[in-house]
C-alpha atoms as a PDB file:
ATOM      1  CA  UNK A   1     111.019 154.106  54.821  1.00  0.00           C
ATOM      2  CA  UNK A   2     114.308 155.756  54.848  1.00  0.00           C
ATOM      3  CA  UNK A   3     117.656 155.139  54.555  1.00  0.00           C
ATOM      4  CA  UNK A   4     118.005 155.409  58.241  1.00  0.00           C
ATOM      5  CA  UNK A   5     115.499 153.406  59.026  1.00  0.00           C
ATOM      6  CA  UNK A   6     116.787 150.364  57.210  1.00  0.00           C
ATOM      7  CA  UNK A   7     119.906 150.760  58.549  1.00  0.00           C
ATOM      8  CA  UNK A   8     118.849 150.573  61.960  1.00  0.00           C
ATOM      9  CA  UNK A   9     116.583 147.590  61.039  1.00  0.00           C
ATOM     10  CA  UNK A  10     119.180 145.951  59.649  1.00  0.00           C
ATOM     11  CA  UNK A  11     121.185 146.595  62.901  1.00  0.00           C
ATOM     12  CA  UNK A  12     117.919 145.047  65.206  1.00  0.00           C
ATOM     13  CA  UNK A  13     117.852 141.944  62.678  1.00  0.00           C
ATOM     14  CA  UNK A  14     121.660 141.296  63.045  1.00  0.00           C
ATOM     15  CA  UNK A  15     121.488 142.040  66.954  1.00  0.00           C
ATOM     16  CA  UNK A  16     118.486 139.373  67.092  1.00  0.00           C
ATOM     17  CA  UNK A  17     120.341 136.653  65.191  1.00  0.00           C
ATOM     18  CA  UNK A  18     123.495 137.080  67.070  1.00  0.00           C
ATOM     19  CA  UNK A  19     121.378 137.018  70.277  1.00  0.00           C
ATOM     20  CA  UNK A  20     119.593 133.664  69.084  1.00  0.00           C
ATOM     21  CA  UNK A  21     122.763 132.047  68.472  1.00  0.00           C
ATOM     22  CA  UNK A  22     124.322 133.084  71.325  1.00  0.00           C
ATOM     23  CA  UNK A  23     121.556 131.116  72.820  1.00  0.00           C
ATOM     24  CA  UNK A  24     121.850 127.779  71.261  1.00  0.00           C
ATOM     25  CA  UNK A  25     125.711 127.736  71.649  1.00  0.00           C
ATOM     26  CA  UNK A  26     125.323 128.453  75.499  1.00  0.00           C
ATOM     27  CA  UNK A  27     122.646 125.076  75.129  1.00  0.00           C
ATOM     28  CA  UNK A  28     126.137 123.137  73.462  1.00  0.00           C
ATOM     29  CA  UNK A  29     128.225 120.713  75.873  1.00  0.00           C
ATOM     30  CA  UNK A  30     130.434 123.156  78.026  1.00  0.00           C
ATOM     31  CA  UNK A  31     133.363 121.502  76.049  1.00  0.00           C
ATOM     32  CA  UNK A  32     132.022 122.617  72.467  1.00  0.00           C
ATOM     33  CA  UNK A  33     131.117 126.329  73.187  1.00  0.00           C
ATOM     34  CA  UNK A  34     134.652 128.010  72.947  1.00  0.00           C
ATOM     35  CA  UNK A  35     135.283 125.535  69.541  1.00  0.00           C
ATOM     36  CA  UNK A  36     132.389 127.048  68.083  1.00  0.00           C
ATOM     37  CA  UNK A  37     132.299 130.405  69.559  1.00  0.00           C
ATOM     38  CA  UNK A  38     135.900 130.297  68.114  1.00  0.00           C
ATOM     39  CA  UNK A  39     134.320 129.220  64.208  1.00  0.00           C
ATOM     40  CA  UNK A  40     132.076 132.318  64.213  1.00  0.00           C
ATOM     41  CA  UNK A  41     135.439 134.678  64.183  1.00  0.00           C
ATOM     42  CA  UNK A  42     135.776 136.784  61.162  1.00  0.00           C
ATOM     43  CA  UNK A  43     139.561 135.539  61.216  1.00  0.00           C
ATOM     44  CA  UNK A  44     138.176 131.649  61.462  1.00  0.00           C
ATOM     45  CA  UNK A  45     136.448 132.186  57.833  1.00  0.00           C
ATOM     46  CA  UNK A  46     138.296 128.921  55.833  1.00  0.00           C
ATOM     47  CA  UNK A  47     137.888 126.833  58.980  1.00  0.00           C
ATOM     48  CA  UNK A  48     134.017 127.259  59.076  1.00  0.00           C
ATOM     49  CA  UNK A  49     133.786 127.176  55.417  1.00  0.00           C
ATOM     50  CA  UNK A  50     135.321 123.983  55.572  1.00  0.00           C
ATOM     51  CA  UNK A  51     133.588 122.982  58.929  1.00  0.00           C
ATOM     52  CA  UNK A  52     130.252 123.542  57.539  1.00  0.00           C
ATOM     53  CA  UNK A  53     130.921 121.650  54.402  1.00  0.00           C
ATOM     54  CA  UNK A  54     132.320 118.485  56.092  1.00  0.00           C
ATOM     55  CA  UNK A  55     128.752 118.892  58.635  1.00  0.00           C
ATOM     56  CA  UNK A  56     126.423 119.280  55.606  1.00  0.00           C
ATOM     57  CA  UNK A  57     127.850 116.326  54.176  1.00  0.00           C
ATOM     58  CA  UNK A  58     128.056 114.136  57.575  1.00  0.00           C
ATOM     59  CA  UNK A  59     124.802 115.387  57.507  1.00  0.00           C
ATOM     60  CA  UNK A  60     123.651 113.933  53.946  1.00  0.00           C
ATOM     61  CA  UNK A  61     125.343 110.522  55.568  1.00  0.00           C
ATOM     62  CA  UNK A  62     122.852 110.734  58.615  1.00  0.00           C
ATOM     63  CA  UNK A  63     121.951 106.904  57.687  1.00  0.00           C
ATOM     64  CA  UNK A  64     125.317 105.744  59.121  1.00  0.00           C
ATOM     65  CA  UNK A  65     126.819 105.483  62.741  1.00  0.00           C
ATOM     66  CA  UNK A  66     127.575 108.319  64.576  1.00  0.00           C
ATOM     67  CA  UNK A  67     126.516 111.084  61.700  1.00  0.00           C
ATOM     68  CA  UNK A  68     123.584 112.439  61.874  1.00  0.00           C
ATOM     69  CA  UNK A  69     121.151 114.933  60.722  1.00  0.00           C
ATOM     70  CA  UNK A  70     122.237 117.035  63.692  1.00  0.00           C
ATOM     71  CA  UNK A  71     124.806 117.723  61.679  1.00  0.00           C
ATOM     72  CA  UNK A  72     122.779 119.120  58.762  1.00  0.00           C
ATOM     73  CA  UNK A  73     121.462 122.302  60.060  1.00  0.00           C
ATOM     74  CA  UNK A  74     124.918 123.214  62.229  1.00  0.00           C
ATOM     75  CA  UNK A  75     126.598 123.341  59.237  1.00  0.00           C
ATOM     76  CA  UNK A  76     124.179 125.048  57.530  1.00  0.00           C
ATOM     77  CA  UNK A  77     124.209 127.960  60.251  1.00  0.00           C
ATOM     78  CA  UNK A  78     127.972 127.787  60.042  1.00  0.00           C
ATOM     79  CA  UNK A  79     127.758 128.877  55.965  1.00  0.00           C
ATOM     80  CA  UNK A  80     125.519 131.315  56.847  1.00  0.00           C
ATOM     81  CA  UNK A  81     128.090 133.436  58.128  1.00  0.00           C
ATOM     82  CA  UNK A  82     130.046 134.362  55.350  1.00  0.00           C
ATOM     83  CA  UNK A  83     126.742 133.407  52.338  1.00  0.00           C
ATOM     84  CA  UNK A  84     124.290 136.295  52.533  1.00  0.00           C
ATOM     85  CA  UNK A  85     121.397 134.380  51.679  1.00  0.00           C
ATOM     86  CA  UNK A  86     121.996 131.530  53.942  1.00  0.00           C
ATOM     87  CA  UNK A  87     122.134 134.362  56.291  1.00  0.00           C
ATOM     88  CA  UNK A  88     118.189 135.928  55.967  1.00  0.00           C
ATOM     89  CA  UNK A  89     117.030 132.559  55.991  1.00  0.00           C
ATOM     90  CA  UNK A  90     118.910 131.764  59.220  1.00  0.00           C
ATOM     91  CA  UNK A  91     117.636 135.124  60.733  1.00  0.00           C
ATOM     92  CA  UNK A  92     114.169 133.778  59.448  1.00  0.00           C
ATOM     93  CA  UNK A  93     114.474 130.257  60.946  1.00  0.00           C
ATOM     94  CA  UNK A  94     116.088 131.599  64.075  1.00  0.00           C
ATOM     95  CA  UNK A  95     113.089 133.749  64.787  1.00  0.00           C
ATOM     96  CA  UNK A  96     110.998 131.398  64.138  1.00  0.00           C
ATOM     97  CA  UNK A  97     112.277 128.949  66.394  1.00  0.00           C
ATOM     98  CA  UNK A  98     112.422 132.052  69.019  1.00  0.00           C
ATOM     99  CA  UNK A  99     108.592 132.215  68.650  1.00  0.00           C
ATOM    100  CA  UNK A 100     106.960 128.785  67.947  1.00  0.00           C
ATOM    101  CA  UNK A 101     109.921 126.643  69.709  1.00  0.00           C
ATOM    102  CA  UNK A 102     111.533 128.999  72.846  1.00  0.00           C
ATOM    103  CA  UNK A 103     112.442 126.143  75.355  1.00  0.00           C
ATOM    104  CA  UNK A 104     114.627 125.019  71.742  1.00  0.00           C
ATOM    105  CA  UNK A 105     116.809 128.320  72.963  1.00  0.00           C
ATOM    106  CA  UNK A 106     116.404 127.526  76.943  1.00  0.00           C
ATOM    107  CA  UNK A 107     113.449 130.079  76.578  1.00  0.00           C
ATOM    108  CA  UNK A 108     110.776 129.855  79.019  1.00  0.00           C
ATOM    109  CA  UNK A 109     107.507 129.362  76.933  1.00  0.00           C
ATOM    110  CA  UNK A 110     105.570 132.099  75.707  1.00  0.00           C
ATOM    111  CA  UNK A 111     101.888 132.250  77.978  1.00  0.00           C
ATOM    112  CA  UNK A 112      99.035 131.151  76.246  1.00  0.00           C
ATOM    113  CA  UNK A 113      97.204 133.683  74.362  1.00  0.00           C
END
């Protein structure tokens, strides 16, 4: 494989995942899309450092009232922004949800096989 080639794979990967979120923050409350449309800014970077933190530790509290372990993953996807591995596993998990889970993303179902 060339140079090229990875490249441009690189490009489809990147294209997917942004696609994949863009679905599950369009399946957020109307009120919490632009907040967290707003998070994933390159200029937003300490904000959803510190935004993912506080969720992955709300989300390590999920035994208590109102936290949850909601909160676990979102902040999770948040860090993978700006940590490179976080980032192939959330391509990863993304896609997998995409595959085995579509109406997760406000997919229709894949047909039976």
């Amino acid at each position: 494989m060339s140079a090229g080639d990875r490249g441009r794979e690189a490009e489809d990967d990147e294209s997917a995942r942004e696609r994949r979120i863009e679905l599950l923050i369009q399946r957020l409350p109307s009120a919490f899309q632009p907040k967290v449309r707003w998070l994933r800014r390159p200029s937003a970077r300490l904000a959803r450092i510190a935004a993912g933190v506080l969720l992955i530790l709300g989300g390590l509290l999920f035994f208590l009232p109102i936290l949850g372990l909601w909160m676990l993953p979102l902040g999770l996807l948040l860090l993978a922004e700006d940590i490179r591995p976080l980032r192939r596993g959330s391509h990863n998990i993304l896609a997998w949800i995409e595959h085995r889970r579509p109406h997760w993303l406000g997919l229709a179902p894949a047909p039976p096989r």
